[in-house]
N, C-alpha and C. Protein backbone atom coordinates (compact mmCIF):
# COMPACT_ATOMS: atom_id res chain seq x y z
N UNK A 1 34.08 121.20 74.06
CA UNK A 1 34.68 121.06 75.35
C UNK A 1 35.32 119.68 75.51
N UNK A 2 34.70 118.72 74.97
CA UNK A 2 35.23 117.41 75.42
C UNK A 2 36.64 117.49 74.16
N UNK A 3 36.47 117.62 73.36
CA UNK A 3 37.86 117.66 72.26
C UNK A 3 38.48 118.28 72.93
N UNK A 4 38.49 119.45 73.49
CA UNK A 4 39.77 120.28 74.49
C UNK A 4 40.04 118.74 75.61
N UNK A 5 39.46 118.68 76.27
CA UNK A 5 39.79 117.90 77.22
C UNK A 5 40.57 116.73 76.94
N UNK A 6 39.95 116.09 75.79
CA UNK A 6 41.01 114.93 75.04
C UNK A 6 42.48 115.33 74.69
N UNK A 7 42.59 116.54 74.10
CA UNK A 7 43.44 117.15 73.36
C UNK A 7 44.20 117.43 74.78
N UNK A 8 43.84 117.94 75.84
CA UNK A 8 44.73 118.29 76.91
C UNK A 8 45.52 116.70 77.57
N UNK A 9 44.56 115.70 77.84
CA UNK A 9 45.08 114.55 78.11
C UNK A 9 46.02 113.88 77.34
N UNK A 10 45.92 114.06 76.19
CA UNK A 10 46.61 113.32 75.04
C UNK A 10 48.34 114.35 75.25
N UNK A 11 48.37 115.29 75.26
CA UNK A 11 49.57 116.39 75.17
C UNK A 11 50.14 116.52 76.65
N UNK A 12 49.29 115.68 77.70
CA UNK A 12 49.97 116.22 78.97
C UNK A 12 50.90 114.85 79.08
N UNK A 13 52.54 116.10 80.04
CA UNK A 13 53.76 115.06 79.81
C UNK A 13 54.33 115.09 77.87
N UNK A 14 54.00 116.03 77.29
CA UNK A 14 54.67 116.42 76.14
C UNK A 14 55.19 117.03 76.03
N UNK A 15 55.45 117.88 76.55
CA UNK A 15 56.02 119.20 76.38
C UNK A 15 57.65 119.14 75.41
N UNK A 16 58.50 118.60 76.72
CA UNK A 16 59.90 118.44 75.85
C UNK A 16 60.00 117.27 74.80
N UNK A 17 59.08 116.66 74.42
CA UNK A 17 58.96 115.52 73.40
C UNK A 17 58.82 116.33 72.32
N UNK A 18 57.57 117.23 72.08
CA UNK A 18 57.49 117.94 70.72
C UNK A 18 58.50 118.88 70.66
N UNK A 19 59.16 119.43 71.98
CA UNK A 19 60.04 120.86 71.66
C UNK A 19 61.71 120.27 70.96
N UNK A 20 61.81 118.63 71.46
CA UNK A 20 63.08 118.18 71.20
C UNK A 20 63.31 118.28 69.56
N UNK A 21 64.17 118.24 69.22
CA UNK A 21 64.69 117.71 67.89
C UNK A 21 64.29 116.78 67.39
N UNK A 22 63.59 115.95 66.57
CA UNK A 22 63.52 114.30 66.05
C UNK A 22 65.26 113.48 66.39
N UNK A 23 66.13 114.38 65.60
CA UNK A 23 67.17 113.28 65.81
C UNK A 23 67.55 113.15 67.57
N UNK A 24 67.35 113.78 67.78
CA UNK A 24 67.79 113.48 69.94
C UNK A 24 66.55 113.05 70.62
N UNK A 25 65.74 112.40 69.66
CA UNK A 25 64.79 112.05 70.68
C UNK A 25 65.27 110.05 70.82
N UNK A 26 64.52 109.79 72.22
CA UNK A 26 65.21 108.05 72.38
C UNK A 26 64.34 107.23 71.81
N UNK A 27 64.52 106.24 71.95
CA UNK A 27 63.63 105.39 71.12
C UNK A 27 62.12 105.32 71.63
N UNK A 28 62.15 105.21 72.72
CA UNK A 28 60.39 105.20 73.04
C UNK A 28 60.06 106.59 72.96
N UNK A 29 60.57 107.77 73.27
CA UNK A 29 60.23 109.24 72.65
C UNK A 29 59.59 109.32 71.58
N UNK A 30 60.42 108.77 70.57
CA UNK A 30 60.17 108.29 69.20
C UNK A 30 58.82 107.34 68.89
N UNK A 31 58.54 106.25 69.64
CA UNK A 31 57.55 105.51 69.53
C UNK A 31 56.10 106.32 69.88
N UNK A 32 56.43 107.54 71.05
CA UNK A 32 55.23 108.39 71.82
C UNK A 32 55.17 108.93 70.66
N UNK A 33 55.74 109.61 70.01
CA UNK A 33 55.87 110.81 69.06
C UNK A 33 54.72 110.45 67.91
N UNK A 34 55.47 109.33 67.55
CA UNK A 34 54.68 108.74 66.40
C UNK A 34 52.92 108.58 66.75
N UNK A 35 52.69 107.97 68.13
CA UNK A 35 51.55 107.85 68.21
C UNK A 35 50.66 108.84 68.53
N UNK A 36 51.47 110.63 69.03
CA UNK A 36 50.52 111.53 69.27
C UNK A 36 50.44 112.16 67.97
N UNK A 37 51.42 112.13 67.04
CA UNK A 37 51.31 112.54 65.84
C UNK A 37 50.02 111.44 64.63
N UNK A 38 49.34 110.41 65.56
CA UNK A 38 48.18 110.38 64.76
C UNK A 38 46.93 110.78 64.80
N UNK A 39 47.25 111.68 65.63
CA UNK A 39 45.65 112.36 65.81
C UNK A 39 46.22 113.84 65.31
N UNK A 40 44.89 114.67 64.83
CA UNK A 40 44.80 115.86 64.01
C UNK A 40 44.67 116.89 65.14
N UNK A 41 45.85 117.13 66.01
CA UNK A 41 45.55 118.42 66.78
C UNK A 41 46.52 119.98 66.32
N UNK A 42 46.15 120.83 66.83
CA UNK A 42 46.63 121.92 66.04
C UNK A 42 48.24 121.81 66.64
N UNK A 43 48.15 121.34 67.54
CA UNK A 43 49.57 121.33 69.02
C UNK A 43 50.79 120.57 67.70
N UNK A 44 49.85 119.65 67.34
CA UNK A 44 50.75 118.48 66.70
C UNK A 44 51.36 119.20 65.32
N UNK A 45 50.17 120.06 64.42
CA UNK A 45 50.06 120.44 63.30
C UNK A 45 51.61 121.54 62.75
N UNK A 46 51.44 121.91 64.69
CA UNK A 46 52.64 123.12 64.71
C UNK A 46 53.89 122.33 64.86
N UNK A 47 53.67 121.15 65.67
CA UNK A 47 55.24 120.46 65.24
C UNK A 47 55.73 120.08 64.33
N UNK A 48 54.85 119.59 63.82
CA UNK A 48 55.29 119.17 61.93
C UNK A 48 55.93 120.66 61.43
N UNK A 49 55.12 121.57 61.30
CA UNK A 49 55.74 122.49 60.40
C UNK A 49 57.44 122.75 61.34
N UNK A 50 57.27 123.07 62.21
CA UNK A 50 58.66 123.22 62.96
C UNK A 50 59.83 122.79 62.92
N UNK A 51 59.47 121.17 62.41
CA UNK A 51 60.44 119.78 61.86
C UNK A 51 60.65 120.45 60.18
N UNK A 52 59.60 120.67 59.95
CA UNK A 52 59.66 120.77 58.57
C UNK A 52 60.72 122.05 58.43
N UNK A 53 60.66 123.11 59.45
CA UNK A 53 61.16 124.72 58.79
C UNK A 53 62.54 124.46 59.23
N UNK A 54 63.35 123.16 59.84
CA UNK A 54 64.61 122.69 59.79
C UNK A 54 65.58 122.65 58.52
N UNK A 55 64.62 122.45 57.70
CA UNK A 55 65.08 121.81 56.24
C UNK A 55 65.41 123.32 55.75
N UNK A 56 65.07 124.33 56.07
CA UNK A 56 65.96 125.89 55.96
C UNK A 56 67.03 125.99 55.55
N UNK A 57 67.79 125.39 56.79
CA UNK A 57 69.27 125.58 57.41
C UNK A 57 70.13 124.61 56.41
N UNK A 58 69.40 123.79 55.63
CA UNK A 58 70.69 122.98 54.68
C UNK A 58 70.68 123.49 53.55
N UNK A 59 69.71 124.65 53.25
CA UNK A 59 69.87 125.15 51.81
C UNK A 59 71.53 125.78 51.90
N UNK A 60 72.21 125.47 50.83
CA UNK A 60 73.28 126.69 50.72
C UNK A 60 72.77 127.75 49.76
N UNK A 61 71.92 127.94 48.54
CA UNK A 61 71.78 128.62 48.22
C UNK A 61 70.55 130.02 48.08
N UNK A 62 70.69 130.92 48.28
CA UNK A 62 69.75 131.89 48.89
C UNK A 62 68.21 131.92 48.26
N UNK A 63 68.27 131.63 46.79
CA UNK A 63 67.10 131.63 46.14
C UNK A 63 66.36 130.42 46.34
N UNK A 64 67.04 129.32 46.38
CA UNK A 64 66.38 128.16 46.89
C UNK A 64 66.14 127.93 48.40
N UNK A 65 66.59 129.17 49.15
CA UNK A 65 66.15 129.03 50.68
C UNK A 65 64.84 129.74 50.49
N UNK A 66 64.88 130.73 49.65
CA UNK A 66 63.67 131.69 49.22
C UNK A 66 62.37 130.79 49.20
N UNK A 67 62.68 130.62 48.19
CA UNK A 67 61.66 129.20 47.44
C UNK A 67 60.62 128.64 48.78
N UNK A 68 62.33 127.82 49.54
CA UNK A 68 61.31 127.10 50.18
C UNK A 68 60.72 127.92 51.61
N UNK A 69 61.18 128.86 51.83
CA UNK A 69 60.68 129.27 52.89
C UNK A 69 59.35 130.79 52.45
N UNK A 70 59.22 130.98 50.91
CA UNK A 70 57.81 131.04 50.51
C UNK A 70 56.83 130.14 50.65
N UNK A 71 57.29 128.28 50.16
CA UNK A 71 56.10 127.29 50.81
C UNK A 71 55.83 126.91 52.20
N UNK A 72 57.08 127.44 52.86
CA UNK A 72 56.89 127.10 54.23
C UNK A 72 56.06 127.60 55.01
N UNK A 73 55.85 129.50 54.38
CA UNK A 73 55.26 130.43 55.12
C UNK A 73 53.76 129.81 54.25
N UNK A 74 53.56 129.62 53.29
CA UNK A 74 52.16 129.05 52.50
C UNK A 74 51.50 128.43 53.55
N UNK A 75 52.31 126.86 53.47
CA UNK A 75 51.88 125.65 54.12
C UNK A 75 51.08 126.35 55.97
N UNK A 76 52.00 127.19 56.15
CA UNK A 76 51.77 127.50 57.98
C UNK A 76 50.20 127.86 57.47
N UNK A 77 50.05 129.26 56.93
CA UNK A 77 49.02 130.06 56.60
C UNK A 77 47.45 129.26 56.10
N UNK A 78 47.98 128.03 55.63
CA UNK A 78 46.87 127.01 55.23
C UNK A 78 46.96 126.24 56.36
N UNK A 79 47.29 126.08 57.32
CA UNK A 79 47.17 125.14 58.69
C UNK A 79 45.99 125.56 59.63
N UNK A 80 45.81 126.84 59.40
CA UNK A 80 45.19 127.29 60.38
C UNK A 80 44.87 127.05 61.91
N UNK A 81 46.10 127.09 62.31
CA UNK A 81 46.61 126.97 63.56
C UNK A 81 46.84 128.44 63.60
């Protein structure tokens, strides 16, 4: 109960910080970001992969989008979020 409660304090007033893009976020966005991203919450765990499943969209080629979006679906499945 008390980890929920931390975890709720720590994430409240986040909302559009984790949903933004990294590159459109402002500089102190950026500074918050960094510091809720040092604690191990599942909230956080799901933004990383989210940032991460960006890197999709620059493959041009189909087998290497394959590739990575077999480790992508891995990596989620081992998060256990």
């Amino acid at each position: 109960m008390r980890t929920q409660r931390l975890s709720n304090a720590l994430l409240k007033k986040s909302r559009w910080l984790l949903l933004k893009r990294e590159e459109n976020l402002k500089a102190e966005q950026r500074f918050r970001l960094r510091d809720l991203l040092s604690y191990n919450l599942k909230t956080l765990r799901a933004y990383l992969l989210k940032e991460a499943f960006q890197q999709l969209w620059d493959y041009s080629s189909p087998s290497w989008a394959g590739k990575f979006l077999d480790e992508w679906c891995r990596q989620t499945m081992r998060s256990r979020i």
